[in-house]
N, C-alpha and C. Protein backbone atom coordinates (compact mmCIF):
# COMPACT_ATOMS: atom_id res chain seq x y z
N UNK A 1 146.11 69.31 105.96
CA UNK A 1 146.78 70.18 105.02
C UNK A 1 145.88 70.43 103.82
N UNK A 2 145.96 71.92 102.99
CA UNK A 2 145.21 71.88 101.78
C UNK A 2 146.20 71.53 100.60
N UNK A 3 145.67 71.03 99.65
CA UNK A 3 145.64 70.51 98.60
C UNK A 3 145.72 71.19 97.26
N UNK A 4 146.39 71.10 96.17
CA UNK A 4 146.38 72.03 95.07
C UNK A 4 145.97 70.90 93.90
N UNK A 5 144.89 71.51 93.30
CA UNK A 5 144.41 70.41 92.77
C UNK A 5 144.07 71.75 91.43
N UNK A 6 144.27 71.51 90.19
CA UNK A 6 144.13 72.38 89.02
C UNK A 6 142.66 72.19 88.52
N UNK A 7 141.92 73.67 88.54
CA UNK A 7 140.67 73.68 88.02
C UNK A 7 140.23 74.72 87.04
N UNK A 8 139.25 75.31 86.54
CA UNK A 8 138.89 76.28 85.85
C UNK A 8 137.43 76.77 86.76
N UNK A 9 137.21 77.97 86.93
CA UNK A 9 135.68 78.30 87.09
C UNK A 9 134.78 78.22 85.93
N UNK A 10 133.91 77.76 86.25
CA UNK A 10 132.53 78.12 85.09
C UNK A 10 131.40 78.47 86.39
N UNK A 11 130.94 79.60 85.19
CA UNK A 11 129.77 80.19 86.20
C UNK A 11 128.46 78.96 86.27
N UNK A 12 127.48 79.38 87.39
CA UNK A 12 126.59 78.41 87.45
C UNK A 12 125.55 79.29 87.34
N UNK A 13 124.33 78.89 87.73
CA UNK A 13 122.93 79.39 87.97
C UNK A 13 123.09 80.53 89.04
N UNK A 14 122.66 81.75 88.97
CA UNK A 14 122.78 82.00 89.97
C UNK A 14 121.85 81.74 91.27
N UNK A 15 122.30 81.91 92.74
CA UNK A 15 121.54 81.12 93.73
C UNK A 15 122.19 79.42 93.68
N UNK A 16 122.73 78.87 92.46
CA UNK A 16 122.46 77.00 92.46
C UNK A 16 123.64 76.92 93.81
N UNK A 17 124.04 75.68 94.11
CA UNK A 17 125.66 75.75 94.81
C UNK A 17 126.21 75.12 94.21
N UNK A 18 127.99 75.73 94.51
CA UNK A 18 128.93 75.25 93.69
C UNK A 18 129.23 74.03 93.33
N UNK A 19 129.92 73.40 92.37
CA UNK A 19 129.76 71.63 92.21
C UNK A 19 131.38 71.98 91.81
N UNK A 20 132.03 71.09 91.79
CA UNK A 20 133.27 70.63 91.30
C UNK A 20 133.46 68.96 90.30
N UNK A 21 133.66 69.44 89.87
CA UNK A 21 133.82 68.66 88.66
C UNK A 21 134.93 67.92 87.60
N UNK A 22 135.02 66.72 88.39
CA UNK A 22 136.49 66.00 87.92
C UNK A 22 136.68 64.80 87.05
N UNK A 23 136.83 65.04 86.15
CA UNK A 23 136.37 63.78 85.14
C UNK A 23 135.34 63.94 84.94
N UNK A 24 134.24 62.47 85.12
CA UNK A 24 132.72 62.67 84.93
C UNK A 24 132.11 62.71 85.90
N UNK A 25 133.09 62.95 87.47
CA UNK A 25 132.41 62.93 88.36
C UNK A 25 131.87 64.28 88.87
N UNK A 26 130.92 64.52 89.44
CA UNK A 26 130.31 66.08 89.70
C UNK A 26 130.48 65.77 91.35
N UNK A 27 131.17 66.83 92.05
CA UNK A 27 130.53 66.91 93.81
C UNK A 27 130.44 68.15 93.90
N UNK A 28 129.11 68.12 94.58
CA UNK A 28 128.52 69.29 95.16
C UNK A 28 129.39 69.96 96.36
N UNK A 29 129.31 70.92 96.24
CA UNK A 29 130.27 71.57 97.53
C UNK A 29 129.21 71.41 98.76
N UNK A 30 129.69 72.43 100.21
CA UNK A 30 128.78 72.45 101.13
C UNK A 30 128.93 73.34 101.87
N UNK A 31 128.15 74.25 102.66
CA UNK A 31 127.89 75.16 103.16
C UNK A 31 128.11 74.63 104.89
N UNK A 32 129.33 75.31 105.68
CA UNK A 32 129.27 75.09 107.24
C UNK A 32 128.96 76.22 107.74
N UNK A 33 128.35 75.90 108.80
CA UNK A 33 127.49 76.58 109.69
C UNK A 33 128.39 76.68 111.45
N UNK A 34 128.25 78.40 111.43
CA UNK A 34 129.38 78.41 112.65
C UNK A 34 128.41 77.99 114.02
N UNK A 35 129.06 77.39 114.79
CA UNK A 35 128.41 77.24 116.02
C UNK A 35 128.48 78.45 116.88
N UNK A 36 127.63 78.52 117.74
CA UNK A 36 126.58 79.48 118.76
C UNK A 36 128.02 80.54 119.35
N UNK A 37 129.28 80.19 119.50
CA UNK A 37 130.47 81.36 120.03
C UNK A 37 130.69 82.41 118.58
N UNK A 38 130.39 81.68 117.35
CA UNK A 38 130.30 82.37 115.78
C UNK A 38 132.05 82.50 115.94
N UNK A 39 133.02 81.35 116.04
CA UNK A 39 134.06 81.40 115.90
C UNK A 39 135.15 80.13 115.53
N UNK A 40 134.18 79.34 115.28
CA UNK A 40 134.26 77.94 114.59
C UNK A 40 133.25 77.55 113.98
N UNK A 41 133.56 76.59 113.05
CA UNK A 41 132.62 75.72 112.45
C UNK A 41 131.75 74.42 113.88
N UNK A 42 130.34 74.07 113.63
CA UNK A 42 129.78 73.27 114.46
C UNK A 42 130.57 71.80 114.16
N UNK A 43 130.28 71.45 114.78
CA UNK A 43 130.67 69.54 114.53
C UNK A 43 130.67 68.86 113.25
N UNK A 44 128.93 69.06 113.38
CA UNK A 44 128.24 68.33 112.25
C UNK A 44 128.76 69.41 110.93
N UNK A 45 129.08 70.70 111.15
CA UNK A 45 129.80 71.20 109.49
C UNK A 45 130.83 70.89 109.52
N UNK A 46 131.87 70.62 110.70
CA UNK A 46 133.41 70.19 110.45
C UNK A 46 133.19 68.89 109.69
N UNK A 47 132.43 67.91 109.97
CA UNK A 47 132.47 66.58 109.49
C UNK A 47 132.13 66.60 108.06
N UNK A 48 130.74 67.62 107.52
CA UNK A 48 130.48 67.40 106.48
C UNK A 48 131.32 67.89 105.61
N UNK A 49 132.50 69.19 105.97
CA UNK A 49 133.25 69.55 105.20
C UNK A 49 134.54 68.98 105.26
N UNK A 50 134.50 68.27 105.86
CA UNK A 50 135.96 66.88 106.26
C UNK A 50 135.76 65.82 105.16
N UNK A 51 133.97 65.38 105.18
CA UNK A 51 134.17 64.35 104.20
C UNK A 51 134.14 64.94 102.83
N UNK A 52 133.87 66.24 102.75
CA UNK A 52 133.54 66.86 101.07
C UNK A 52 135.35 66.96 100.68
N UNK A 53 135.86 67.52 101.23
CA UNK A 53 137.44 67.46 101.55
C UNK A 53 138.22 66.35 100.63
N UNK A 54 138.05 65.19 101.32
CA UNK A 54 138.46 63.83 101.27
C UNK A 54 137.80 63.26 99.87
N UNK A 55 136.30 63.81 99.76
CA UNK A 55 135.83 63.24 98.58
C UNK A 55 136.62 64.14 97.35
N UNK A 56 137.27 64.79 97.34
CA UNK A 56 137.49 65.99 96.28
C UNK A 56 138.79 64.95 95.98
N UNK A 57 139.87 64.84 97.30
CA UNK A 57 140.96 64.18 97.14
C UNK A 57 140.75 63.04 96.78
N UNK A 58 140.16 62.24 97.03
CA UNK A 58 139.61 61.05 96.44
C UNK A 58 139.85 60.67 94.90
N UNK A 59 138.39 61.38 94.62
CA UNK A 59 138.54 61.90 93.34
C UNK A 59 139.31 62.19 92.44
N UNK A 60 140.30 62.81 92.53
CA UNK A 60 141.27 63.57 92.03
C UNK A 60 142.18 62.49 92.10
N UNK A 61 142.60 62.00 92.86
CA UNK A 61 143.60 60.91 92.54
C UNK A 61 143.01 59.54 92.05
N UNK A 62 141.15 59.13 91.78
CA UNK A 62 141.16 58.37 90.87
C UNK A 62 141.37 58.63 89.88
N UNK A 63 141.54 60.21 89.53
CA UNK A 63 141.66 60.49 87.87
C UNK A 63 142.46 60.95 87.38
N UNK A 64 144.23 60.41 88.30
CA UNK A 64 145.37 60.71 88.04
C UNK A 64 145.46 62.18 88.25
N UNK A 65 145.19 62.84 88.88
CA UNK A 65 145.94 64.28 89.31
C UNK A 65 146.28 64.09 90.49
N UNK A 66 147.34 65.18 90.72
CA UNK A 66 148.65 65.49 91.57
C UNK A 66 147.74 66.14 93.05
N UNK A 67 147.74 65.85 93.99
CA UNK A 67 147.14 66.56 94.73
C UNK A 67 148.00 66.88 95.78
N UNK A 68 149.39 66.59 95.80
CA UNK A 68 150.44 66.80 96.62
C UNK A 68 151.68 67.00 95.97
N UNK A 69 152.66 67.92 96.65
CA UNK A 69 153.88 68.19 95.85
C UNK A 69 154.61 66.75 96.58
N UNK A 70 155.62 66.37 95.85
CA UNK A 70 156.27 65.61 96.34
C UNK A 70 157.68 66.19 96.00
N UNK A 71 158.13 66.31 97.53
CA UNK A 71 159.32 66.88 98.47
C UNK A 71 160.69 65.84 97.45
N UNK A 72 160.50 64.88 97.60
CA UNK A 72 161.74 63.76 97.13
C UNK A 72 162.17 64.25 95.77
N UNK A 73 161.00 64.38 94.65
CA UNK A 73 161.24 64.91 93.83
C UNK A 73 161.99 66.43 93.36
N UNK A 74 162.06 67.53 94.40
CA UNK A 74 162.59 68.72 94.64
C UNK A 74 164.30 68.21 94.49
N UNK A 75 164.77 69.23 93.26
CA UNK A 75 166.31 69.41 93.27
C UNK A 75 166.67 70.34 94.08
N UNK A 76 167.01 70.49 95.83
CA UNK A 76 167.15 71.06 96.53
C UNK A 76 168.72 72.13 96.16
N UNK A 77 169.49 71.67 96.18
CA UNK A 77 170.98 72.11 95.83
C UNK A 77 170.29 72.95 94.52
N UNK A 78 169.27 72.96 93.54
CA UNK A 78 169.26 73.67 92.51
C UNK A 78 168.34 75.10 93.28
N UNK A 79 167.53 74.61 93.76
CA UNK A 79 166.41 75.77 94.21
C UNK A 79 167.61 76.83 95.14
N UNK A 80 168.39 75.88 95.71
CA UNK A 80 169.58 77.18 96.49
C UNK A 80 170.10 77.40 95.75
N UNK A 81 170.99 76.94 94.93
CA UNK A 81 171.42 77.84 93.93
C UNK A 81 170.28 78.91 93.04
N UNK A 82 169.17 79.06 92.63
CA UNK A 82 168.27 79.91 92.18
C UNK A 82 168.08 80.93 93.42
N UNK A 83 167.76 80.70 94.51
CA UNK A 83 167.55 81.62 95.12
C UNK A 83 169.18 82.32 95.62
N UNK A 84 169.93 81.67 95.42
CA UNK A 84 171.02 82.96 96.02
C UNK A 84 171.30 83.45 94.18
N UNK A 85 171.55 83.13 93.17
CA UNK A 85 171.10 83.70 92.26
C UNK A 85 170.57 85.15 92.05
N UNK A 86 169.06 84.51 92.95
CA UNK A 86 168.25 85.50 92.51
C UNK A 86 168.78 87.00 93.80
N UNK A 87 169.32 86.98 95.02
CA UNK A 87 170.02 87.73 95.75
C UNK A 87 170.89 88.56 95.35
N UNK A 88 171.75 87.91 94.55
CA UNK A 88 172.71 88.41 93.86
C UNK A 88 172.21 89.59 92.67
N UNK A 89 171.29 88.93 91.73
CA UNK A 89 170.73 90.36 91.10
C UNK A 89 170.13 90.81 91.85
N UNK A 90 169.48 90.82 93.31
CA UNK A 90 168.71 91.79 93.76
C UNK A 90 170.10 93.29 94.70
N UNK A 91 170.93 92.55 94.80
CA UNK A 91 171.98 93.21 94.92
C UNK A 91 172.64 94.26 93.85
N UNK A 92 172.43 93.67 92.88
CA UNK A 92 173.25 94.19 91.80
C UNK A 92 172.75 95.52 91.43
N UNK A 93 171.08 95.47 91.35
CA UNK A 93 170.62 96.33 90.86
C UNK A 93 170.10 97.84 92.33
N UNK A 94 170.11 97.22 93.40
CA UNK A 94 170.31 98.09 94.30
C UNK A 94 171.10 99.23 94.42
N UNK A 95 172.33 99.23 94.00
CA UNK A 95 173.30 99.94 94.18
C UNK A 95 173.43 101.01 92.99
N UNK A 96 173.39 100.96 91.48
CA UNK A 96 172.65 102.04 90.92
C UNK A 96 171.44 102.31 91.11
N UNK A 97 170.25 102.37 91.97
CA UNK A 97 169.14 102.13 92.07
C UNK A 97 169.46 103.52 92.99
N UNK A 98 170.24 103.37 94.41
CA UNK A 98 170.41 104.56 95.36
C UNK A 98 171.01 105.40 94.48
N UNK A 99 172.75 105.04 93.63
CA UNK A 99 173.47 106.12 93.09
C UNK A 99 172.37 107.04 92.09
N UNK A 100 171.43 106.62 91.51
CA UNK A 100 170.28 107.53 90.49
C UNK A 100 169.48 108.12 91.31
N UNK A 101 168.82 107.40 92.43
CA UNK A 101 168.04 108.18 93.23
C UNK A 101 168.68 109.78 94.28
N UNK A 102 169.50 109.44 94.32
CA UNK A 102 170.82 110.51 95.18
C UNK A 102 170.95 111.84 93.51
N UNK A 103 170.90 111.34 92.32
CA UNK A 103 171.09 112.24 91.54
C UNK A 103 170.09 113.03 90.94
N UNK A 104 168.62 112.56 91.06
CA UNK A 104 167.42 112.78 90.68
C UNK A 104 166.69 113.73 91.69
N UNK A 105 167.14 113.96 93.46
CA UNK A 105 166.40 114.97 93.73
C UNK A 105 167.69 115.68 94.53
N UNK A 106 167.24 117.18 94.95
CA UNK A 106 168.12 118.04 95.19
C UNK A 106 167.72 117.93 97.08
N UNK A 107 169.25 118.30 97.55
CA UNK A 107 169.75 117.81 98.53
C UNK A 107 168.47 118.39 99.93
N UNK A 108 168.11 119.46 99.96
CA UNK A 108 166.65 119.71 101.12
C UNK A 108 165.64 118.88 100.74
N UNK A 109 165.36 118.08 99.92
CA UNK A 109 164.20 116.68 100.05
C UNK A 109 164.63 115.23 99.63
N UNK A 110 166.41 115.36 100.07
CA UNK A 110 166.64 114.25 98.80
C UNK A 110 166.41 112.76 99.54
N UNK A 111 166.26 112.77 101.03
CA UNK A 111 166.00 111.90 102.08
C UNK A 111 164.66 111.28 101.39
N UNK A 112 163.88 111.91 102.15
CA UNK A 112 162.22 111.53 101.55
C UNK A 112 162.20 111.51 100.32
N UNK A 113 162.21 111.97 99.08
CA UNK A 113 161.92 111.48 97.70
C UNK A 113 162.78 110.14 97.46
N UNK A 114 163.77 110.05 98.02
CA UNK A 114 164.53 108.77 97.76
C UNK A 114 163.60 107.51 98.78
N UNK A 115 163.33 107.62 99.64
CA UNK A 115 162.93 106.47 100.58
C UNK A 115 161.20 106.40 100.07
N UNK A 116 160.75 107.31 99.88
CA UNK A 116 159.64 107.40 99.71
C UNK A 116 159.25 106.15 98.24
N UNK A 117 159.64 106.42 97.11
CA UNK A 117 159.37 106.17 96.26
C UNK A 117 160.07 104.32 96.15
N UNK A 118 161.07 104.41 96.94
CA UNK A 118 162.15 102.90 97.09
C UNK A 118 160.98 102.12 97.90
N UNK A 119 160.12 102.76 99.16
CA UNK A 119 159.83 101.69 99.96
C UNK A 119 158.17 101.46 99.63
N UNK A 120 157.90 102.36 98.78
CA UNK A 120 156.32 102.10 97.91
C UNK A 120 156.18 101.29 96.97
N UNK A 121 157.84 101.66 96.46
CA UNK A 121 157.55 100.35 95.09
C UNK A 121 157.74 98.65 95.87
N UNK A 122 158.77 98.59 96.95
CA UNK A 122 159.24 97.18 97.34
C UNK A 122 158.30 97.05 98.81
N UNK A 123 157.81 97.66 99.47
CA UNK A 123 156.78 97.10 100.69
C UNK A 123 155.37 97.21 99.61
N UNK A 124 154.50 98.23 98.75
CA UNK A 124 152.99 97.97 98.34
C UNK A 124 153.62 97.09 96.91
N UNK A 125 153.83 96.92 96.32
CA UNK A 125 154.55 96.16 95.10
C UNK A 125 154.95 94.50 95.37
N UNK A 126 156.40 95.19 95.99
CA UNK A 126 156.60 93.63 96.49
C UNK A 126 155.96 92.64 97.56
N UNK A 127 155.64 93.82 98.76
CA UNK A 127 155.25 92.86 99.49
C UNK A 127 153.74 92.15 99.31
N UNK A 128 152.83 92.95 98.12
CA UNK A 128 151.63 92.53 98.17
C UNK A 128 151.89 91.59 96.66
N UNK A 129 152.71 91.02 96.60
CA UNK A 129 153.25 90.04 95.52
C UNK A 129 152.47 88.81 95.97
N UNK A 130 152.64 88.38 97.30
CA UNK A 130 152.31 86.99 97.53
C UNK A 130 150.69 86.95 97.27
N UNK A 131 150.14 87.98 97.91
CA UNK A 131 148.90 88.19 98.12
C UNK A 131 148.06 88.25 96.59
N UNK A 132 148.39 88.96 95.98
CA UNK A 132 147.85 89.51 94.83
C UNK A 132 148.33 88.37 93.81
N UNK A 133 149.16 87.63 94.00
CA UNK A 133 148.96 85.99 93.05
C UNK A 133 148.24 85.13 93.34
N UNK A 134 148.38 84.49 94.82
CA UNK A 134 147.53 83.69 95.28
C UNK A 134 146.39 84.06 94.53
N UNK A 135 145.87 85.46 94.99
CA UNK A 135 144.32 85.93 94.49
C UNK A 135 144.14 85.54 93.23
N UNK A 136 145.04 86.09 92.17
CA UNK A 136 144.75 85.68 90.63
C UNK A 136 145.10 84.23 90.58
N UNK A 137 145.57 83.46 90.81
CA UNK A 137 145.14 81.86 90.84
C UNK A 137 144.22 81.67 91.33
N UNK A 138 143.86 81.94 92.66
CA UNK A 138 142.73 80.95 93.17
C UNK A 138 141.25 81.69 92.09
N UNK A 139 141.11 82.72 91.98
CA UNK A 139 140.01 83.17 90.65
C UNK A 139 139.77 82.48 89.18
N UNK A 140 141.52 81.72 89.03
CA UNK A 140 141.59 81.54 87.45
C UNK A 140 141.59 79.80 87.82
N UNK A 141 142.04 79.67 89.06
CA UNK A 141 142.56 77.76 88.20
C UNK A 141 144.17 77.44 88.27
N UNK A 142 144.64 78.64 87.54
CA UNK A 142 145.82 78.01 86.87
C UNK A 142 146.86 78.10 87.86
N UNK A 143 147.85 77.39 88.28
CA UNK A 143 148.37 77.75 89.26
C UNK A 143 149.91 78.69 88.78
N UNK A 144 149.67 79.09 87.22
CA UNK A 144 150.80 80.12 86.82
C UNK A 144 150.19 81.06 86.17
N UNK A 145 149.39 81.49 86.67
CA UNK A 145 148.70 82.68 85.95
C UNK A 145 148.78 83.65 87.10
N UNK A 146 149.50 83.34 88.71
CA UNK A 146 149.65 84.88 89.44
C UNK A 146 151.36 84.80 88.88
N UNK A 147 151.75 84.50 88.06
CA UNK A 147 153.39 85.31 87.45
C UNK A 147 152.86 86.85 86.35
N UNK A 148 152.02 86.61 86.32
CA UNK A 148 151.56 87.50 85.08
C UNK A 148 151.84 88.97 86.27
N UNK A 149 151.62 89.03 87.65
CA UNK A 149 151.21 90.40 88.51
C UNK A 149 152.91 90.79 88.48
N UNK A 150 153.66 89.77 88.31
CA UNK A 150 155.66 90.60 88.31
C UNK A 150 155.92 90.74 87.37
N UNK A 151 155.57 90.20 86.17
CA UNK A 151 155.45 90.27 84.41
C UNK A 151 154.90 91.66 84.65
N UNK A 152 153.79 92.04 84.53
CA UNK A 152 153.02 93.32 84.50
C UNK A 152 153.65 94.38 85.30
N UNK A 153 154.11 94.19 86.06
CA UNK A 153 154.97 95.01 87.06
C UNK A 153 156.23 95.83 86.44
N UNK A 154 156.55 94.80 86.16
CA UNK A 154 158.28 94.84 85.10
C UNK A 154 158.36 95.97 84.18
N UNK A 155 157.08 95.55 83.56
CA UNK A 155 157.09 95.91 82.07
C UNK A 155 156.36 97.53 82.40
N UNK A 156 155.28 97.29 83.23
CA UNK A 156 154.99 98.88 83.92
C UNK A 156 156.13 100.22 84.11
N UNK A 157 157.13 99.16 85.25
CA UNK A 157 158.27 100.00 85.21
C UNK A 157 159.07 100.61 84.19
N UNK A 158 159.48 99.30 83.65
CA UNK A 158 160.19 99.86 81.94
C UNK A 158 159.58 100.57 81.58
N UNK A 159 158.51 101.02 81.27
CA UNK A 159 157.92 102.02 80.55
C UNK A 159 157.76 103.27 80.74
N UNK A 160 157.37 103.10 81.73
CA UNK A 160 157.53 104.51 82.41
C UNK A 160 158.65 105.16 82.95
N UNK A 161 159.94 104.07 83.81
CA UNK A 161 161.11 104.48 83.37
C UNK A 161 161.38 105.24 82.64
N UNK A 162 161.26 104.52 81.45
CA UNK A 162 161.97 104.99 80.16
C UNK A 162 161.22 106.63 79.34
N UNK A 163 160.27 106.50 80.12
CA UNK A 163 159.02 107.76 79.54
C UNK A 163 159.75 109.00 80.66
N UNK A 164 159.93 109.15 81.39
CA UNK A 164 159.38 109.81 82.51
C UNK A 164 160.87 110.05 83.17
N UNK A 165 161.83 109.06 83.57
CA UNK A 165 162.85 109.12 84.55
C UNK A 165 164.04 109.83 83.30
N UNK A 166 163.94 111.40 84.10
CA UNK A 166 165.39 111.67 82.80
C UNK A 166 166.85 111.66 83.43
N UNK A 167 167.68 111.71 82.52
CA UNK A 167 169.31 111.15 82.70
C UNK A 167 169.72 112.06 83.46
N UNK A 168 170.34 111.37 85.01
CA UNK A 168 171.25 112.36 85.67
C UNK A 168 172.75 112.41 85.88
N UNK A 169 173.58 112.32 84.55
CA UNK A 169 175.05 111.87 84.52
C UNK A 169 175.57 112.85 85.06
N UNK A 170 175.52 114.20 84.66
CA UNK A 170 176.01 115.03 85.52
C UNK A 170 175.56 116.29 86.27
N UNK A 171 174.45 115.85 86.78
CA UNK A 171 173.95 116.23 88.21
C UNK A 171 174.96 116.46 88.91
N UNK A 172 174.77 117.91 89.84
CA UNK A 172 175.94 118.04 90.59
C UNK A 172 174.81 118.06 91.88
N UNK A 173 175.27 116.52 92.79
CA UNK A 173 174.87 116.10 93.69
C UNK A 173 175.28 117.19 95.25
N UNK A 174 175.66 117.82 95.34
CA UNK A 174 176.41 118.75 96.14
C UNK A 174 175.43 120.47 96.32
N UNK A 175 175.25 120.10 95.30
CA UNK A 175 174.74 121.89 94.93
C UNK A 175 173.72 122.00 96.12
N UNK A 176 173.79 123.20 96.54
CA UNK A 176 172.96 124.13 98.01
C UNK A 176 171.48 124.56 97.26
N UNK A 177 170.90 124.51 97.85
CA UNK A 177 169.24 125.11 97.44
C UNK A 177 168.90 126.42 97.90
């Protein structure tokens, strides 16, 4: 299994190889080499990157860091309650979400401008959520610095919302083109 272990980048030399650096201890990283099918690592790189692995974990837990979540510790009954929570506003806000979209375009495109714009923001938006945090953590270190990509998101929307999306109270949803 991998390991989450909290770091920062600092640049090096360029060309040097990477070192990791925990306490006062320095380990050099290591370079594996795929064997002759070019679809695995060879032996001798599985091993050397097995023991660089182990030495990192090592490490890290002589110098008191966390290198595993521990499950026992999880308030399970709370995390379900947060996530149906969080269902519930995703519900909530769905339903004026269609009634505005139904009032905002006129009835010969109102199919496509409505689906169009609903499944761009929640399949390229949401679904590249997981992706596009991971990325900004594993770049930064921090393992809460990919919240900043739904923070930024949010606040994107609001804004432009509020710029751009005008009031359709009485739109007459019916009207012929």
């Amino acid at each position: 299994t991998q390991n989450y272990i909290p770091y920062t980048n600092v640049n090096g030399a360029p060309g040097s190889v990477a070192n990791i650096k925990l306490g006062d201890k320095e380990i050099a990283s290591v370079t594996g080499a795929l064997n002759d099918k070019r679809d695995a690592f060879s032996a001798d790189s599985k091993k050397e990157i097995d023991a660089f692995r182990k030495s990192v974990v090592d490490t890290a837990k002589a110098a008191g860091l966390t290198v595993k979540a521990d499950n026992a510790a999880m308030n399970k009954p709370m995390v379900l309650l947060i996530l149906v929570y969080l269902v519930i506003l995703v519900t909530m806000v769905y339903g004026p979400i269609a009634a505005m979209l139904v009032e905002m375009f006129p009835t010969r495109i109102r199919y496509t401008s409505m689906s169009l714009p609903y499944h761009i923001g929640n399949g390229w938006f949401g679904g590249l959520l997981p992706t596009t945090a991971f990325a900004m953590v594993a770049a930064t270190g921090d393992i809460f610095y990919g919240l900043w990509y739904p923070v930024v998101i949010a606040a994107a929307t609001f804004v432009i919302g509020m710029l751009f999306i005008k009031e359709t109270k009485d739109v007459d949803i019916y009207a012929n083109d």
